[in-house]
C-alpha atoms as a PDB file:
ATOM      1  CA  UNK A   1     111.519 114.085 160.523  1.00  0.00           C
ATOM      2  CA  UNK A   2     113.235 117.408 161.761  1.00  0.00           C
ATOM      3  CA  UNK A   3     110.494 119.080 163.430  1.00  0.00           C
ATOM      4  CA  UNK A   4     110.980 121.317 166.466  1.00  0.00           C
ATOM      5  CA  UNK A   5     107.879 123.094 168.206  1.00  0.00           C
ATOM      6  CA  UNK A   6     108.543 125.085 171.514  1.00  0.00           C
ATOM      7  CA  UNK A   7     107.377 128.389 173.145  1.00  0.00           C
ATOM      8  CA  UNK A   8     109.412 130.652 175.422  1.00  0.00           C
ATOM      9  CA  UNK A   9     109.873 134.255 176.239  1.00  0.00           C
ATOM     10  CA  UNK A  10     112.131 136.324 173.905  1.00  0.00           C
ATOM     11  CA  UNK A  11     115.480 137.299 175.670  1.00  0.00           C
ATOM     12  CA  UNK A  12     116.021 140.112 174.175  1.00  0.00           C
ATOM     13  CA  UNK A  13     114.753 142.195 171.267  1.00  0.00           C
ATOM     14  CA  UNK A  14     115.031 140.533 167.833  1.00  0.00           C
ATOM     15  CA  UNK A  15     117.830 141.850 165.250  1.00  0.00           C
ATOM     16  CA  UNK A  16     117.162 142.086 161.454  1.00  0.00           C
ATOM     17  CA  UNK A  17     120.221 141.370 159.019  1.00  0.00           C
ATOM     18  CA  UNK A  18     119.763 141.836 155.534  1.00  0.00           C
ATOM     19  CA  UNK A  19     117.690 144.026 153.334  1.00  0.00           C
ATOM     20  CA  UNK A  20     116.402 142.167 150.415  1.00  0.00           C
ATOM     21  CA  UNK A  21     116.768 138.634 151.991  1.00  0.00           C
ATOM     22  CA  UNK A  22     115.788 139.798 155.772  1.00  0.00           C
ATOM     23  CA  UNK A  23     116.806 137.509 158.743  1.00  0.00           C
ATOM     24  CA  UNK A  24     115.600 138.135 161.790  1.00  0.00           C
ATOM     25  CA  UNK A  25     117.051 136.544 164.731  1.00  0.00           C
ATOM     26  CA  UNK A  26     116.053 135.997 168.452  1.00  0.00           C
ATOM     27  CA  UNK A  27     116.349 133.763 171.318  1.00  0.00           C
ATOM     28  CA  UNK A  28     113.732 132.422 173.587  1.00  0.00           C
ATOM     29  CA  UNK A  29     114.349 131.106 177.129  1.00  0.00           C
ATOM     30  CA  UNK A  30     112.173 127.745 177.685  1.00  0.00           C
ATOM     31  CA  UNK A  31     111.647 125.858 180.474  1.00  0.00           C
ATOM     32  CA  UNK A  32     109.562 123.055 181.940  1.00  0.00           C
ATOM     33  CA  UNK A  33     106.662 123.252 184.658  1.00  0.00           C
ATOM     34  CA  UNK A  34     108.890 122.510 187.214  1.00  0.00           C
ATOM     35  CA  UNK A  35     109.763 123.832 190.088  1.00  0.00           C
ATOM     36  CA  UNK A  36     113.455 122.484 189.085  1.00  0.00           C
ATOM     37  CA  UNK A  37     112.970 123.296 185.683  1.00  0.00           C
ATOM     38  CA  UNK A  38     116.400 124.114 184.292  1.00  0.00           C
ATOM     39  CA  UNK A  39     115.862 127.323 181.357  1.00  0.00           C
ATOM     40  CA  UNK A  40     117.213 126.472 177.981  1.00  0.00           C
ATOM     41  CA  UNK A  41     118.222 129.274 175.377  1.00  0.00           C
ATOM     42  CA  UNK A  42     117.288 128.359 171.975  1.00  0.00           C
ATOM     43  CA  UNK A  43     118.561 130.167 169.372  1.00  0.00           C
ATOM     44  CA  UNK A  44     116.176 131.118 166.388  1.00  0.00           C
ATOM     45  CA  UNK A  45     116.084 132.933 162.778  1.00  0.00           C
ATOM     46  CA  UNK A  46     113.086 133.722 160.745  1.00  0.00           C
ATOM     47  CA  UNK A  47     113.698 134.587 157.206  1.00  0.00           C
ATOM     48  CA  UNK A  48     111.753 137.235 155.427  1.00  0.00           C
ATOM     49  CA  UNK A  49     109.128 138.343 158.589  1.00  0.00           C
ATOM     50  CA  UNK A  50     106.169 139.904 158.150  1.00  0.00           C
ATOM     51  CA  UNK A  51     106.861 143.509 158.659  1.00  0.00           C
ATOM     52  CA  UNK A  52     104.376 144.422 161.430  1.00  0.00           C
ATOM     53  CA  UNK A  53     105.793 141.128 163.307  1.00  0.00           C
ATOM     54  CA  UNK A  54     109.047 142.476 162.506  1.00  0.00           C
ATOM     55  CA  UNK A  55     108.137 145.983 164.005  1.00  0.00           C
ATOM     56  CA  UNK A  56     107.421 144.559 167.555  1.00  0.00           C
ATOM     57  CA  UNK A  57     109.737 141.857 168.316  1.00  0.00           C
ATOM     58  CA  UNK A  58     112.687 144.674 167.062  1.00  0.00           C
ATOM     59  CA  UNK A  59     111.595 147.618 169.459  1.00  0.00           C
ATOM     60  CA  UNK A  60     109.391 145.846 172.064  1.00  0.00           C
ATOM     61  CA  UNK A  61     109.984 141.939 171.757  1.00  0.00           C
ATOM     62  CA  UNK A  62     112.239 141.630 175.187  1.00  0.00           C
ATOM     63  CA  UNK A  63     109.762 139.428 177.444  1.00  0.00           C
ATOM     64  CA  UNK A  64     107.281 138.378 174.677  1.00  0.00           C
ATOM     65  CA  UNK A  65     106.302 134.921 174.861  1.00  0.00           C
ATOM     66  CA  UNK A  66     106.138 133.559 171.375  1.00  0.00           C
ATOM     67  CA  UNK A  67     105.546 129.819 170.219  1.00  0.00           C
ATOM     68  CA  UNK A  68     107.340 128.760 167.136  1.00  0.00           C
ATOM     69  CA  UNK A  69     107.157 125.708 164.955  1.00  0.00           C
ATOM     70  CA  UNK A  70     110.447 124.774 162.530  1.00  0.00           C
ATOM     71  CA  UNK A  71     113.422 123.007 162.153  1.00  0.00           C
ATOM     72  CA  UNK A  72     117.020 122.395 164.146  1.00  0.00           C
ATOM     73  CA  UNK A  73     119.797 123.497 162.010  1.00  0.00           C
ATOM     74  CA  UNK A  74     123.275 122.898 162.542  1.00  0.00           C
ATOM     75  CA  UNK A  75     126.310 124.685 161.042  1.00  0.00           C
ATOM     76  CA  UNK A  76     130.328 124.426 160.723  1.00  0.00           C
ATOM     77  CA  UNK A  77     131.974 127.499 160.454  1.00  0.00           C
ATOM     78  CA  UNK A  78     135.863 128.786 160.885  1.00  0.00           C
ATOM     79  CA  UNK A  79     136.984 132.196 162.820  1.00  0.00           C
ATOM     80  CA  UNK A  80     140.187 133.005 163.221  1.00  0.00           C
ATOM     81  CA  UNK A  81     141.440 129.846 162.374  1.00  0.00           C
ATOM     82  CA  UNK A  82     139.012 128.114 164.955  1.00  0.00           C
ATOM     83  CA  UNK A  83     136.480 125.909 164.186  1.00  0.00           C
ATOM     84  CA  UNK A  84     133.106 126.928 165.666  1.00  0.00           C
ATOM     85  CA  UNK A  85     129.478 124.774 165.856  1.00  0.00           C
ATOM     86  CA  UNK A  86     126.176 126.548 165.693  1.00  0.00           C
ATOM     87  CA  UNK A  87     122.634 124.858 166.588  1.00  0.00           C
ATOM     88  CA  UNK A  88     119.712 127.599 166.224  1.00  0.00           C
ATOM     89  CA  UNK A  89     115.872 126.583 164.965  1.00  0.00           C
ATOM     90  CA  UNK A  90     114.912 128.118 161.379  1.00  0.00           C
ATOM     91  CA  UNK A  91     111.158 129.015 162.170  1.00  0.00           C
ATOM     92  CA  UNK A  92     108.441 128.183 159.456  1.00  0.00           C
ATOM     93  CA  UNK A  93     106.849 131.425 157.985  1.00  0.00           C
ATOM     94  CA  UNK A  94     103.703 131.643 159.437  1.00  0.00           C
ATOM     95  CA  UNK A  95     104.784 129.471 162.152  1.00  0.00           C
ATOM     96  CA  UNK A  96     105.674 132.485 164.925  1.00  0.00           C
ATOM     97  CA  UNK A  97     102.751 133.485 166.778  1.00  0.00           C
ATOM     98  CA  UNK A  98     102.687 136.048 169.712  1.00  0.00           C
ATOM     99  CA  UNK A  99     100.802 134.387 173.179  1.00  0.00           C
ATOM    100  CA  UNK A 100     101.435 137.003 175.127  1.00  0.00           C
ATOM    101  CA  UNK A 101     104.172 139.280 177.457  1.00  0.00           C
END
């Protein structure tokens, strides 16, 4: 089962590609509860987001603190000639919900 459930604070504001097939993408910095806790940077995309949800992580979302629920994707892709690896979490609509800032 490829389930990945996490919370974190957004990074920066999210960015919308697309127009008819929307993705929106954003990374959240997690840690643990401890005091040595070391931050990770997870990568994210939602596909198609509601467009109020949309709205606020795009003009206001830097500092949010979201939890998400989805699934760890990997990818192979080639620029330039070089071979590149990409690991980001494809959030469940309806599985993005705003705790607080």
């Amino acid at each position: 089962m490829n389930v990945f459930i996490g919370s974190g604070k957004l990074v920066r504001n999210a960015v919308v590609n697309g127009t008819a097939n929307k993705a929106m993408k954003f990374t959240i910095a997690a840690g643990c509860n401890s005091k040595k806790a070391k931050v990770e940077f997870v990568p994210c995309v939602l596909f198609n987001p509601p467009k109020e949800l949309e709205i606020l992580l795009t003009q206001e979302g830097k500092g949010v603190l979201v939890k998400i629920q989805g699934r760890v994707s990997t990818s192979k892709f080639e620029v330039n000639g070089e071979v590149k690896y990409r690991t980001q979490v494809i959030v469940e609509k309806g599985n993005l919900n705003i705790v607080g800032s």
